[in-house]
PDB file of N, CA and C in Angstrom:
ATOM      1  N   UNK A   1       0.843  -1.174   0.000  1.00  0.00           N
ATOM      2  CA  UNK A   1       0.000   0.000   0.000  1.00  0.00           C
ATOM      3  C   UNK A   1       0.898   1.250   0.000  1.00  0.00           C
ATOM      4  N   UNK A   2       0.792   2.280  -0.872  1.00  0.00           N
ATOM      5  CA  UNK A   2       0.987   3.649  -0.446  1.00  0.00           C
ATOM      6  C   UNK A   2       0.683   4.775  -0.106  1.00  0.00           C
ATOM      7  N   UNK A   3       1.607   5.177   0.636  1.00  0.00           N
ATOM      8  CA  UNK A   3       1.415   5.591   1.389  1.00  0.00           C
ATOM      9  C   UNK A   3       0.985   7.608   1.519  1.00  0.00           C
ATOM     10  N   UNK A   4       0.662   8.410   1.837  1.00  0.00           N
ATOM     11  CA  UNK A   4       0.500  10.003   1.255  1.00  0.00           C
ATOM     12  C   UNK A   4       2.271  10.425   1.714  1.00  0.00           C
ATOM     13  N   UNK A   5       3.041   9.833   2.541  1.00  0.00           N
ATOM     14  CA  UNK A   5       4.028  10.273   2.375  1.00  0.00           C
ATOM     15  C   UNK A   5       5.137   9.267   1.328  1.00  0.00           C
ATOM     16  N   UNK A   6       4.512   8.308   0.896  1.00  0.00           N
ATOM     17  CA  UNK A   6       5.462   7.687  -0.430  1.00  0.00           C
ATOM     18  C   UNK A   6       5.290   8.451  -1.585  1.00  0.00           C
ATOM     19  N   UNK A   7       3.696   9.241  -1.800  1.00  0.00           N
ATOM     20  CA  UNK A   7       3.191   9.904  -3.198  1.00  0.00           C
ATOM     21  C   UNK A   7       3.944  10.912  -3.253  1.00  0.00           C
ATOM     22  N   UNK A   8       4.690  11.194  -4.787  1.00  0.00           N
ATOM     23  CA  UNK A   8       5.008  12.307  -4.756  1.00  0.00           C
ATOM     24  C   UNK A   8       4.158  13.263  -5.242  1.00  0.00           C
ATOM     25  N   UNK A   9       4.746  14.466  -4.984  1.00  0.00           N
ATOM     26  CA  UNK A   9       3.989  15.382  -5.552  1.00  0.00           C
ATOM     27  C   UNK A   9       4.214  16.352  -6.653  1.00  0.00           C
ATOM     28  N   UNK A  10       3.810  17.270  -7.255  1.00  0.00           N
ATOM     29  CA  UNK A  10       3.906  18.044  -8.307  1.00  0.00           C
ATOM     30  C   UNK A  10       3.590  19.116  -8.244  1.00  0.00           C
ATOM     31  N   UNK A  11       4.326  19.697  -8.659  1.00  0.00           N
ATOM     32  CA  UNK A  11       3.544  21.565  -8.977  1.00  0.00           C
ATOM     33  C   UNK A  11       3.546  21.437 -10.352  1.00  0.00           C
ATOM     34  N   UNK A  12       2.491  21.697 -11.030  1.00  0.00           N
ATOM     35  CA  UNK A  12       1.580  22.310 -12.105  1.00  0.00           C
ATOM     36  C   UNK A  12       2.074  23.148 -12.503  1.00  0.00           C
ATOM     37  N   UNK A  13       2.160  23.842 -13.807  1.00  0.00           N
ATOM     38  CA  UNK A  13       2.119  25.210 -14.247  1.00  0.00           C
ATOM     39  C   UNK A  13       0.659  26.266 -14.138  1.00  0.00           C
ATOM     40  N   UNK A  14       0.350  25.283 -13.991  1.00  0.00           N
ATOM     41  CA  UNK A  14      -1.471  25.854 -13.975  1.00  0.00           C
ATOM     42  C   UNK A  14      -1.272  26.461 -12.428  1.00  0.00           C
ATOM     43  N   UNK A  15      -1.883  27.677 -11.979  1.00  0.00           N
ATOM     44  CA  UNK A  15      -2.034  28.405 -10.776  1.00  0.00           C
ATOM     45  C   UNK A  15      -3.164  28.034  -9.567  1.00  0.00           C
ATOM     46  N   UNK A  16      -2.815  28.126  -8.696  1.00  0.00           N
ATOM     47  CA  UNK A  16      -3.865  27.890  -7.733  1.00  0.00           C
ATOM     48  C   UNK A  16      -4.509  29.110  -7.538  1.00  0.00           C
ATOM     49  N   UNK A  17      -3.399  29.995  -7.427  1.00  0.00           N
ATOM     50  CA  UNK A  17      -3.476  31.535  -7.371  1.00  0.00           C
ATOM     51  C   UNK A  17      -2.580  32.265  -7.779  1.00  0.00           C
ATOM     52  N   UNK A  18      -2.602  33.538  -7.863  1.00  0.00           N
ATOM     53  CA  UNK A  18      -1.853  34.247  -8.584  1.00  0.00           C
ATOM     54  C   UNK A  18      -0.459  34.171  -7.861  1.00  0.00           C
ATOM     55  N   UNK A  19       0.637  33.672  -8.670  1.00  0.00           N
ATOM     56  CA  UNK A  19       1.703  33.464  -8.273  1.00  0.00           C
ATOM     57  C   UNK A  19       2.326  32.017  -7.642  1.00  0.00           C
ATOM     58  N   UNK A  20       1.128  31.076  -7.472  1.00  0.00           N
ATOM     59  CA  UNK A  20       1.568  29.869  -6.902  1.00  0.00           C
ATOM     60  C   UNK A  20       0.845  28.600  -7.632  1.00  0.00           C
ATOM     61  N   UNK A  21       1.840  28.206  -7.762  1.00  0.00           N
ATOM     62  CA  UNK A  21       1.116  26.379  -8.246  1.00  0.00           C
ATOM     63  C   UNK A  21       0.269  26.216  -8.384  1.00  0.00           C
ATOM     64  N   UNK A  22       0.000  24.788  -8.620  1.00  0.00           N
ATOM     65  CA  UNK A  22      -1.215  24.001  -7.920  1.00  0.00           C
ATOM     66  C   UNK A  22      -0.759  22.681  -7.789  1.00  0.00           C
ATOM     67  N   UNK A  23      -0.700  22.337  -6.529  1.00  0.00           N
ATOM     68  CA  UNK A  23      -0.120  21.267  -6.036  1.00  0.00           C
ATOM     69  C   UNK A  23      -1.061  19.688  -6.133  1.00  0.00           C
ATOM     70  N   UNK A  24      -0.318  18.782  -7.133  1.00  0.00           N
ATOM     71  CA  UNK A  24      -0.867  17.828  -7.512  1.00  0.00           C
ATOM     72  C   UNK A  24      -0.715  16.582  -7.289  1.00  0.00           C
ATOM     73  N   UNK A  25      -1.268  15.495  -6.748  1.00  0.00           N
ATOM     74  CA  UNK A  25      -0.526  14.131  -6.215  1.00  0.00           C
ATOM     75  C   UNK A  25      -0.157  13.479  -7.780  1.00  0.00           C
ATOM     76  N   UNK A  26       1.264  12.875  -7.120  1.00  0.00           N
ATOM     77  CA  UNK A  26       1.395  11.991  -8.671  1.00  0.00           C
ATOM     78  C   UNK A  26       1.018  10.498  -8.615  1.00  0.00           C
ATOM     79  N   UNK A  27      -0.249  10.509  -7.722  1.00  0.00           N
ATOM     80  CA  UNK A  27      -0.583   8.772  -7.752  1.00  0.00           C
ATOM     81  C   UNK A  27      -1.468   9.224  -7.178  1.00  0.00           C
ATOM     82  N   UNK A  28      -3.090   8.908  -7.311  1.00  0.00           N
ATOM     83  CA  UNK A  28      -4.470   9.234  -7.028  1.00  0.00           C
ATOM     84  C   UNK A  28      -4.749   7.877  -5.484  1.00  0.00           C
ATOM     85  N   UNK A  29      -3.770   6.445  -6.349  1.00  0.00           N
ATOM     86  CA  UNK A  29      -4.061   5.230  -5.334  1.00  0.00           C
ATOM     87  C   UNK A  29      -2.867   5.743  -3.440  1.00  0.00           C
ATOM     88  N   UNK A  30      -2.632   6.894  -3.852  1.00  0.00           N
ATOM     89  CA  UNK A  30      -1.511   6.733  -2.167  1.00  0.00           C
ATOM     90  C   UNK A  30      -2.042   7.728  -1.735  1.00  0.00           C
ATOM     91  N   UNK A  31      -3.961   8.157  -2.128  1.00  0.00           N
ATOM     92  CA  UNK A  31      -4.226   9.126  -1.111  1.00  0.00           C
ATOM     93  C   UNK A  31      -5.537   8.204  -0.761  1.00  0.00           C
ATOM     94  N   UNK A  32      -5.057   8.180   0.754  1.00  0.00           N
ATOM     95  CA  UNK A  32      -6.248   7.375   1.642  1.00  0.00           C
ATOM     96  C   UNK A  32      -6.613   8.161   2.977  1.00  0.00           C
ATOM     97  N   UNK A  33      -7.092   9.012   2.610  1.00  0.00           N
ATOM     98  CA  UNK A  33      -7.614  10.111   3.740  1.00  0.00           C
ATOM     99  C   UNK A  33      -9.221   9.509   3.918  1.00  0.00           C
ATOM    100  N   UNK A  34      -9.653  10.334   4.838  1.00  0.00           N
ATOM    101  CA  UNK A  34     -11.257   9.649   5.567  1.00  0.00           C
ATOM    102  C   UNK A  34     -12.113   9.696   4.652  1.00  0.00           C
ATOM    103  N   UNK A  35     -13.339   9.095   4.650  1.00  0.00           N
ATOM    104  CA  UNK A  35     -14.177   9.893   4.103  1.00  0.00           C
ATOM    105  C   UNK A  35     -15.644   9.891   4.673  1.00  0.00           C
ATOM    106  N   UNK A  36     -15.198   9.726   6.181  1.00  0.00           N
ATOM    107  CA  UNK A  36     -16.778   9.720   6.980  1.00  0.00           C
ATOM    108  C   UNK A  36     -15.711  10.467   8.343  1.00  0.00           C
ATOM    109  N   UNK A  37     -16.939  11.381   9.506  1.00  0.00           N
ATOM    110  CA  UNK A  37     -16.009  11.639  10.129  1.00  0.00           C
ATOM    111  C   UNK A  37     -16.038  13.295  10.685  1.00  0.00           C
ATOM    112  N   UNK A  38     -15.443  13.445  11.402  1.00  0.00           N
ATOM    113  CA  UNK A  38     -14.705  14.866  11.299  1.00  0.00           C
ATOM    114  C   UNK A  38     -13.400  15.221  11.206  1.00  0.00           C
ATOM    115  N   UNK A  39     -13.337  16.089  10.214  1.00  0.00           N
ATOM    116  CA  UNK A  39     -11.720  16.327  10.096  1.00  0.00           C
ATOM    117  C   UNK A  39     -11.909  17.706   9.834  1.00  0.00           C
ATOM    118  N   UNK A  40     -10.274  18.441  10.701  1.00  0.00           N
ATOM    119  CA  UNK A  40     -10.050  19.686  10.906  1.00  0.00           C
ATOM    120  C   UNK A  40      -8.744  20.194  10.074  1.00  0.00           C
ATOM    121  N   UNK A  41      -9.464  21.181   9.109  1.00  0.00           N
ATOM    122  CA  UNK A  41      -7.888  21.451   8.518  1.00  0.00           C
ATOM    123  C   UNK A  41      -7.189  22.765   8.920  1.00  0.00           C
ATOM    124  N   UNK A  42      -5.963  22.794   8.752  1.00  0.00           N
ATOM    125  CA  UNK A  42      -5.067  22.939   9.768  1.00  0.00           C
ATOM    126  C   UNK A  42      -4.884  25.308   9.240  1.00  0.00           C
ATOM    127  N   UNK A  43      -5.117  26.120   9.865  1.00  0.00           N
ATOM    128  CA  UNK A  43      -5.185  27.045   9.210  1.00  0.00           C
ATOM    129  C   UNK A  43      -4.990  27.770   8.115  1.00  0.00           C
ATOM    130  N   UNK A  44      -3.927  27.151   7.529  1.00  0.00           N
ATOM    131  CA  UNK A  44      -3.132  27.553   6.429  1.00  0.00           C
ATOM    132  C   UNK A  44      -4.236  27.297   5.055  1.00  0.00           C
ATOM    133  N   UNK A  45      -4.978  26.569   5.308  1.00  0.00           N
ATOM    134  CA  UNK A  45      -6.248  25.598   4.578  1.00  0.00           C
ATOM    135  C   UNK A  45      -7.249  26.296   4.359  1.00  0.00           C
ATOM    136  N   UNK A  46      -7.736  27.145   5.250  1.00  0.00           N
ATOM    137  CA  UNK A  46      -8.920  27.319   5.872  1.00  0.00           C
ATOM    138  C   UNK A  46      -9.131  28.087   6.873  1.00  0.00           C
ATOM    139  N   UNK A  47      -9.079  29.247   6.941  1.00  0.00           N
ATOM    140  CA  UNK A  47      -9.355  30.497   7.442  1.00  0.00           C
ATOM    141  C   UNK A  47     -10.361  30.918   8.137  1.00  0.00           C
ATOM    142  N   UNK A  48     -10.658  30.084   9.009  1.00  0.00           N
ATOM    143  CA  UNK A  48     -11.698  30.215  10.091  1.00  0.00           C
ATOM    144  C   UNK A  48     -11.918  29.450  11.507  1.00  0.00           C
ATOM    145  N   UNK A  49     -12.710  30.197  12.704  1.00  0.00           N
ATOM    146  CA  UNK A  49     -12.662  29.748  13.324  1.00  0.00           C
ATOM    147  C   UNK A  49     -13.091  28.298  13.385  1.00  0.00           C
ATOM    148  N   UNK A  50     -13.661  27.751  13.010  1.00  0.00           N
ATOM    149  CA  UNK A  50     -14.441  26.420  13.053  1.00  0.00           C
ATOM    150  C   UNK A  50     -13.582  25.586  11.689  1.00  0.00           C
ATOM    151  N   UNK A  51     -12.580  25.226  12.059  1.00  0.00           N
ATOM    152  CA  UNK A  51     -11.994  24.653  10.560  1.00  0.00           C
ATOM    153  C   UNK A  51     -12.592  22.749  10.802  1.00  0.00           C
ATOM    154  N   UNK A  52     -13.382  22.539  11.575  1.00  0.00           N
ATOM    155  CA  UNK A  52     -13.482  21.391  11.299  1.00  0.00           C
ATOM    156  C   UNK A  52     -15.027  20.783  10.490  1.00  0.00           C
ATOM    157  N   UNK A  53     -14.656  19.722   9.613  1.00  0.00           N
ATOM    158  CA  UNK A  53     -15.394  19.825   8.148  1.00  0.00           C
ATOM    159  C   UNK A  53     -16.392  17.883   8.761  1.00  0.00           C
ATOM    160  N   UNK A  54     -17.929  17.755   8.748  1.00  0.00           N
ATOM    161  CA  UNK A  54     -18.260  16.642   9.414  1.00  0.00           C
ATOM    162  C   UNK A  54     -18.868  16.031   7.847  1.00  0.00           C
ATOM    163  N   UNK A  55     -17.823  15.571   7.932  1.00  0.00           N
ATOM    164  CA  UNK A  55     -17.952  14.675   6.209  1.00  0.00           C
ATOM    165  C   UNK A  55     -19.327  13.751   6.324  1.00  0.00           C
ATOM    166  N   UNK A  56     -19.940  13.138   6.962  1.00  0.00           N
ATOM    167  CA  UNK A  56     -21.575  13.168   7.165  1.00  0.00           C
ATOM    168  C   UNK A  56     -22.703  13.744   7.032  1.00  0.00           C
ATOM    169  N   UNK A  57     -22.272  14.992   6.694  1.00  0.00           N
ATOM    170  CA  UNK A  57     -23.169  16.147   6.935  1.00  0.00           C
ATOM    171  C   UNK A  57     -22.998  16.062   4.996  1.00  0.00           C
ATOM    172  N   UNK A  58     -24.379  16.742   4.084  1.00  0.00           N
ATOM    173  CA  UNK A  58     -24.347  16.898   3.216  1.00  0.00           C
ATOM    174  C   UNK A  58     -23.718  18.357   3.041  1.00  0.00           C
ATOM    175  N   UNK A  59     -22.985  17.776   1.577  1.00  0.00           N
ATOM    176  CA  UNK A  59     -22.128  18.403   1.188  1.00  0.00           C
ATOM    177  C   UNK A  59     -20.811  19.110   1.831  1.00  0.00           C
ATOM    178  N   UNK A  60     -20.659  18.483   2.983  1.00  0.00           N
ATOM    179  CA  UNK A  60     -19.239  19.003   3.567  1.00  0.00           C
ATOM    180  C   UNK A  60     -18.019  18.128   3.118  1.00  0.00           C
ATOM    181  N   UNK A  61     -17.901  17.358   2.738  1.00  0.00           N
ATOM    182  CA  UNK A  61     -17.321  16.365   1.988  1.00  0.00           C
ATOM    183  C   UNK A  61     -16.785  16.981   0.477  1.00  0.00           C
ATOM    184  N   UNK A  62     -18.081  17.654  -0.280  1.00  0.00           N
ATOM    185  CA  UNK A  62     -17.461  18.289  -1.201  1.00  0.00           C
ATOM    186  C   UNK A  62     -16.779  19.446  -1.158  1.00  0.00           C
ATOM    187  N   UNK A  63     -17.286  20.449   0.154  1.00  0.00           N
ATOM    188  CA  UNK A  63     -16.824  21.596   0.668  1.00  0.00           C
ATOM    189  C   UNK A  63     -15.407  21.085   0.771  1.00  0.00           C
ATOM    190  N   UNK A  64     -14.674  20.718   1.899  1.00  0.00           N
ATOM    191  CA  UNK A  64     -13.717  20.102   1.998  1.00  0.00           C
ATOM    192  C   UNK A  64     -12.551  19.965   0.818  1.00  0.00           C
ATOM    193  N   UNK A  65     -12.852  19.109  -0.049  1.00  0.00           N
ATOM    194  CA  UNK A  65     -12.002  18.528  -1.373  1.00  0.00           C
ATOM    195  C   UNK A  65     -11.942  19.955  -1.809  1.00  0.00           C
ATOM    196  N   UNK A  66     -12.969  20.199  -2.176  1.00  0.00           N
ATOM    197  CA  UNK A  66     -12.754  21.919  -2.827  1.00  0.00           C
ATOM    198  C   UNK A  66     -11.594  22.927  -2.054  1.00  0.00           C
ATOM    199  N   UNK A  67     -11.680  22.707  -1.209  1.00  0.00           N
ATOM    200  CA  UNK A  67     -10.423  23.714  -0.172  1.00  0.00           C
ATOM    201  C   UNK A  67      -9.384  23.476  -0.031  1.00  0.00           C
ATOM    202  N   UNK A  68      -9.387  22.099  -0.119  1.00  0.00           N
ATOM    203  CA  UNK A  68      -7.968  21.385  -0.084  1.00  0.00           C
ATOM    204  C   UNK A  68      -7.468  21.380  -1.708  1.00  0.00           C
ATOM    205  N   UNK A  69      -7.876  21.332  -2.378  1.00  0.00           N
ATOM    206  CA  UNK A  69      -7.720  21.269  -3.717  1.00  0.00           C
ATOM    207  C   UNK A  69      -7.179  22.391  -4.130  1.00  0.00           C
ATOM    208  N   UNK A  70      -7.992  23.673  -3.696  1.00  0.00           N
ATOM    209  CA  UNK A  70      -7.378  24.841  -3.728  1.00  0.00           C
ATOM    210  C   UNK A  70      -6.216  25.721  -3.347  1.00  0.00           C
ATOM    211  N   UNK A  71      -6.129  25.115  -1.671  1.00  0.00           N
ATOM    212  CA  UNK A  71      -5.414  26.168  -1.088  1.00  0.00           C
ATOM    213  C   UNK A  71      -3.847  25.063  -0.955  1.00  0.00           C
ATOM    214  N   UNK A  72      -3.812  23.552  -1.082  1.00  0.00           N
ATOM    215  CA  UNK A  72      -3.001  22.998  -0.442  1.00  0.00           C
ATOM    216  C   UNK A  72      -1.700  23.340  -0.993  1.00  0.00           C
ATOM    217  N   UNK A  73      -0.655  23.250  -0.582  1.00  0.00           N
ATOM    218  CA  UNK A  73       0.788  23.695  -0.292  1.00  0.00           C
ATOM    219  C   UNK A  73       1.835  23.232  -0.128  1.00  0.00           C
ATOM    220  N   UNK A  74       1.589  22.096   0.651  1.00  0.00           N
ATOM    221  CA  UNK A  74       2.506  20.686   1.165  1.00  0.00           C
ATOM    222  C   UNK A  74       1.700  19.402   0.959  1.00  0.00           C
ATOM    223  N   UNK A  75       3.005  18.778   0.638  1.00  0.00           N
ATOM    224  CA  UNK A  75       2.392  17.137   0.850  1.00  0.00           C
ATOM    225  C   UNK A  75       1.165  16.635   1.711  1.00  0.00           C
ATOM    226  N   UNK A  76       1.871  17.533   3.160  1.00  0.00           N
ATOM    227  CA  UNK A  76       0.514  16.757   4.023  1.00  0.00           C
ATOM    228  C   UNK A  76      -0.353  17.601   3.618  1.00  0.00           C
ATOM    229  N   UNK A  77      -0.813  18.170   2.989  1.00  0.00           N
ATOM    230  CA  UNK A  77      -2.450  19.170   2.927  1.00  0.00           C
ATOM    231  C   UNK A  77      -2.901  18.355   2.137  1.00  0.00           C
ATOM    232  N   UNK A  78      -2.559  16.906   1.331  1.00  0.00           N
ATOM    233  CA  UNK A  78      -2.976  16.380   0.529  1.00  0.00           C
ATOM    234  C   UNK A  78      -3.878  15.014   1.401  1.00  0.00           C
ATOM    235  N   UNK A  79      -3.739  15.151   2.297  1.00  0.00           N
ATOM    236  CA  UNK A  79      -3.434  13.795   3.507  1.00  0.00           C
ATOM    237  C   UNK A  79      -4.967  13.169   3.366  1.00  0.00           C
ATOM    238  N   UNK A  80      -5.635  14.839   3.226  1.00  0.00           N
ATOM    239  CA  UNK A  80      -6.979  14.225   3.955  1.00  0.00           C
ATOM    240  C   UNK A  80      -7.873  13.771   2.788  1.00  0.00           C
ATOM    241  N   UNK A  81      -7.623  13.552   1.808  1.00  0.00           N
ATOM    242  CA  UNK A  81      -7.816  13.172   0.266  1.00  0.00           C
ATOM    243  C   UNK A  81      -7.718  11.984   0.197  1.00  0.00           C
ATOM    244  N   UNK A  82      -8.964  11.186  -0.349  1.00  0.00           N
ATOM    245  CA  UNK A  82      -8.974   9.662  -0.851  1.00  0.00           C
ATOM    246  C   UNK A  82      -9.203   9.781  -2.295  1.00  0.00           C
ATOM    247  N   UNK A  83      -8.529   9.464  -2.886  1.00  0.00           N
ATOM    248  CA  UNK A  83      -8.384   8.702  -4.515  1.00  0.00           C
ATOM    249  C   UNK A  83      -9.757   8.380  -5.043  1.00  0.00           C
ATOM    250  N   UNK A  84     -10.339   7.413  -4.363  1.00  0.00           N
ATOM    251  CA  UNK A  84     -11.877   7.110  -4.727  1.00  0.00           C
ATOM    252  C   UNK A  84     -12.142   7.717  -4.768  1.00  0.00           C
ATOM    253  N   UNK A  85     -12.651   8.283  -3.562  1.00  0.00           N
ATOM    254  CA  UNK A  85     -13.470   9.318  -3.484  1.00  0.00           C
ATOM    255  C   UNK A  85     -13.428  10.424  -4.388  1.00  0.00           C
ATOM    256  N   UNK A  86     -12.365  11.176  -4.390  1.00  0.00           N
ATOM    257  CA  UNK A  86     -12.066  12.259  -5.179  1.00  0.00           C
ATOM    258  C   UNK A  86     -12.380  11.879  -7.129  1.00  0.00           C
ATOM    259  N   UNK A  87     -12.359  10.826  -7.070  1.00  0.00           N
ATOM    260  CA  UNK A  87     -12.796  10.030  -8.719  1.00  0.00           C
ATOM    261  C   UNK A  87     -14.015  10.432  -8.706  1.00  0.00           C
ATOM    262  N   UNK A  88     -14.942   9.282  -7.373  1.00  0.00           N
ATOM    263  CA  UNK A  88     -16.284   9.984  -7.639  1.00  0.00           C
ATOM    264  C   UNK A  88     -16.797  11.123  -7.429  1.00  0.00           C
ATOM    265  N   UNK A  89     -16.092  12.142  -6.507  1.00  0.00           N
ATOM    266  CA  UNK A  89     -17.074  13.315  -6.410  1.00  0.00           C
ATOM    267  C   UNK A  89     -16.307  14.598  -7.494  1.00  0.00           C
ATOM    268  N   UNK A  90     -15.124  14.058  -8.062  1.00  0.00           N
ATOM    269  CA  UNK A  90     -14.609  15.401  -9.214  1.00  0.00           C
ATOM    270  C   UNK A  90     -16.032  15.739 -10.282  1.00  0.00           C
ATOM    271  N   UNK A  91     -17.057  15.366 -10.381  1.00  0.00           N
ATOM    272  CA  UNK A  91     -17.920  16.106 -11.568  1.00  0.00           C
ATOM    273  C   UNK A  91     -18.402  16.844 -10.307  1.00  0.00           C
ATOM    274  N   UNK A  92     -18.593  17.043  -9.589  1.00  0.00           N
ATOM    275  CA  UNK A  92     -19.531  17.559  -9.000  1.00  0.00           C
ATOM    276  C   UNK A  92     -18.338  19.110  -8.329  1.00  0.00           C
ATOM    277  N   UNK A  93     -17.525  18.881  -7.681  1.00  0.00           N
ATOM    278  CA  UNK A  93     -16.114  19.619  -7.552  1.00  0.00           C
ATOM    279  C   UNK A  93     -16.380  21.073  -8.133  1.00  0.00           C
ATOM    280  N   UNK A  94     -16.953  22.287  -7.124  1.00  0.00           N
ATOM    281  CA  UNK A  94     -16.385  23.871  -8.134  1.00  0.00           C
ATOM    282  C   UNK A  94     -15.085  24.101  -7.877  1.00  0.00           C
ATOM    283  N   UNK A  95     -14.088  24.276  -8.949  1.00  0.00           N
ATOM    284  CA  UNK A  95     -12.548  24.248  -8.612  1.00  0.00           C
ATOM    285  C   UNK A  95     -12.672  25.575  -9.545  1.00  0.00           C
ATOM    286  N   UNK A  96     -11.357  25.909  -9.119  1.00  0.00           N
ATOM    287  CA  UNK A  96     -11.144  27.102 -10.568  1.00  0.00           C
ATOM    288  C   UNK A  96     -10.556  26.443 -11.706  1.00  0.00           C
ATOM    289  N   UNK A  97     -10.732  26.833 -12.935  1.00  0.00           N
ATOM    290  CA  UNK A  97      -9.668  26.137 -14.303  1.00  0.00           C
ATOM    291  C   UNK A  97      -8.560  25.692 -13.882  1.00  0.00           C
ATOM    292  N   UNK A  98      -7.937  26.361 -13.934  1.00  0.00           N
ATOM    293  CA  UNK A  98      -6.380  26.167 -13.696  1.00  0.00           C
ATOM    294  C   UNK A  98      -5.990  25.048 -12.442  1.00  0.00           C
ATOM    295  N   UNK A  99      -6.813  24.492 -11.197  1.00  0.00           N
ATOM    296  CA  UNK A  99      -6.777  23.746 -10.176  1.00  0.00           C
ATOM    297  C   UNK A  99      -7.662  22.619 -11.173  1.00  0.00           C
ATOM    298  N   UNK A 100      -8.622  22.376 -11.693  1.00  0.00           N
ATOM    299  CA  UNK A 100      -9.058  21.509 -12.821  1.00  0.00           C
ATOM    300  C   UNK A 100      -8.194  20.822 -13.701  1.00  0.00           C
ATOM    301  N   UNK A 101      -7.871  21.851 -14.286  1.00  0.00           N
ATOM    302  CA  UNK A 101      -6.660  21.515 -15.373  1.00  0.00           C
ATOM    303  C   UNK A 101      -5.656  20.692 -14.834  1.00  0.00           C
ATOM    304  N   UNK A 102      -4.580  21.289 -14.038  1.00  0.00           N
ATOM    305  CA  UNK A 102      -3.177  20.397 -13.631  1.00  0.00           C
ATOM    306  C   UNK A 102      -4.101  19.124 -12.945  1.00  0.00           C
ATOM    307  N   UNK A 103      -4.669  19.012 -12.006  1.00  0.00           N
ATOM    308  CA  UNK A 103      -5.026  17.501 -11.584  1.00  0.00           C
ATOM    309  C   UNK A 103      -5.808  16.652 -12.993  1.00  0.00           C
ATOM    310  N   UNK A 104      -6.554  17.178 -13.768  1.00  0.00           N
ATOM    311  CA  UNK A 104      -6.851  16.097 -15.095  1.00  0.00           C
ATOM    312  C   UNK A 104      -5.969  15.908 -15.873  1.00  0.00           C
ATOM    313  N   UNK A 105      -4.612  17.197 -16.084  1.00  0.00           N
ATOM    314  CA  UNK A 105      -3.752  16.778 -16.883  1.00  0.00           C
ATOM    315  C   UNK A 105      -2.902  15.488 -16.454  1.00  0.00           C
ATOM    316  N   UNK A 106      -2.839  15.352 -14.702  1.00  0.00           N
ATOM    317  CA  UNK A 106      -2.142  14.363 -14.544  1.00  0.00           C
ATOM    318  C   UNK A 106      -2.793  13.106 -14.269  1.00  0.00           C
ATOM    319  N   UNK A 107      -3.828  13.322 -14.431  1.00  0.00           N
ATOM    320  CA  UNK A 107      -5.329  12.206 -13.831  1.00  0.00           C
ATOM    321  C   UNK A 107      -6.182  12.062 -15.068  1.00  0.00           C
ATOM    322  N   UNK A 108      -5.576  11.704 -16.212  1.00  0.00           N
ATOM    323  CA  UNK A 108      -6.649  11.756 -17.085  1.00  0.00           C
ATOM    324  C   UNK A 108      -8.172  11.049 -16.799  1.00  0.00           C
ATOM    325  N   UNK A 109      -8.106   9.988 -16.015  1.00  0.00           N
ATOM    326  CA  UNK A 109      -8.886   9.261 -14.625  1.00  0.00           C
ATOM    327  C   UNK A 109     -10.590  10.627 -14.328  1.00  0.00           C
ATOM    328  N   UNK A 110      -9.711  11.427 -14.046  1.00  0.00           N
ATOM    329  CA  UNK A 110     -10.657  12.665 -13.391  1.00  0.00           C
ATOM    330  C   UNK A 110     -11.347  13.223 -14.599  1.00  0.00           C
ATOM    331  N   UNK A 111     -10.800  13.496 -15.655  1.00  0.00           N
ATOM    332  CA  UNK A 111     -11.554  13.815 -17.216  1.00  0.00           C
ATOM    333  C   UNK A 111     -12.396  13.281 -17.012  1.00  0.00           C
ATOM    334  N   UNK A 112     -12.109  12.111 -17.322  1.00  0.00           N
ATOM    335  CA  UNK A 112     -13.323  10.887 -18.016  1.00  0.00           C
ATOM    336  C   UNK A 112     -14.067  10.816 -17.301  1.00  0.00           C
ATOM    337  N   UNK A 113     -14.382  11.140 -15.674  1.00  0.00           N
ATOM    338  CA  UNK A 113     -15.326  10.820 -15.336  1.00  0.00           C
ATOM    339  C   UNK A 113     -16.217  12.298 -14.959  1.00  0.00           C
ATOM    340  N   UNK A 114     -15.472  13.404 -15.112  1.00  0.00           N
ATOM    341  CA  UNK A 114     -16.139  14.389 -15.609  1.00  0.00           C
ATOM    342  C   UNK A 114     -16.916  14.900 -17.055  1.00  0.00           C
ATOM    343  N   UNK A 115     -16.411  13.873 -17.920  1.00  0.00           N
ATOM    344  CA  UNK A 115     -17.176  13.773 -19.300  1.00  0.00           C
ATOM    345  C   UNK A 115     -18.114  12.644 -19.066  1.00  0.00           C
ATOM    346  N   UNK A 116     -17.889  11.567 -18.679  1.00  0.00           N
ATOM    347  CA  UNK A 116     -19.007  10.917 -17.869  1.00  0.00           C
ATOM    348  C   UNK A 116     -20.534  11.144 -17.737  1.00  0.00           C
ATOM    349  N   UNK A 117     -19.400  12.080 -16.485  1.00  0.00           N
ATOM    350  CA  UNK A 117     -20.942  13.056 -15.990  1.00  0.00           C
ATOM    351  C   UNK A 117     -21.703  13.507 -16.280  1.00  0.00           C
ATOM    352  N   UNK A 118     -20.988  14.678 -17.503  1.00  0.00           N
ATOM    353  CA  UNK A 118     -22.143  14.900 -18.649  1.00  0.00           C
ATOM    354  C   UNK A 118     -23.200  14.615 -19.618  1.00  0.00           C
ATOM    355  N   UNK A 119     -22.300  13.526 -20.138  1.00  0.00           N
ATOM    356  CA  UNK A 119     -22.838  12.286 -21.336  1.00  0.00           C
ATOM    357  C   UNK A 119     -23.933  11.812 -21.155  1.00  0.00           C
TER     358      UNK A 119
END
């Protein structure tokens, strides 16, 4: 099994934001983060008092992926990310282009099941 600290990672040319990456796992199978639960992300993430996200609750699960997707920075901001999961809930995912882009460019995986979605 691998592991989120065996996956490497990537910076994108595509921006998260103006001036920075977008930080991309290079193996979708070495992210095994929760996906029931509460999990708290760590400020740098998530800019508020209440950073903890109750993946039970509708749509906090997608809230979540979306933030982490966005704002993450380091390896571990990737932690709380499962592979599956993130397969099935990317059509549904508001990301910006450019955070879209670098993870399908390296996930062609995530395309297809966002054309999927549509079809």
């Amino acid at each position: 099994m691998v592991t989120i600290e065996q996956t490497a990672m990537l910076r994108a040319p595509q921006q998260a934001r103006r001036g920075r990456s977008t930080l991309v796992a290079a193996d979708l199978a070495g992210l095994h983060g929760p996906t029931s639960g509460v999990v708290e992300l760590p400020l740098r993430l998530f800019w508020h008092p209440d950073r903890t996200f109750d993946l039970d609750a509708p749509g906090m699960l997608d809230w979540m992926y979306q933030t982490v997707l966005r704002e993450a920075t380091r390896l571990e901001d990737l932690a709380v990310l499962d592979g599956d999961t993130l397969i099935a809930r990317w059509p549904q995912l508001f990301l910006p282009r450019p955070v879209r882009a670098a993870w399908e460019d390296r996930h062609p995986v995530l395309r297809a099941a966002a054309t999927a979605a549509v079809a």
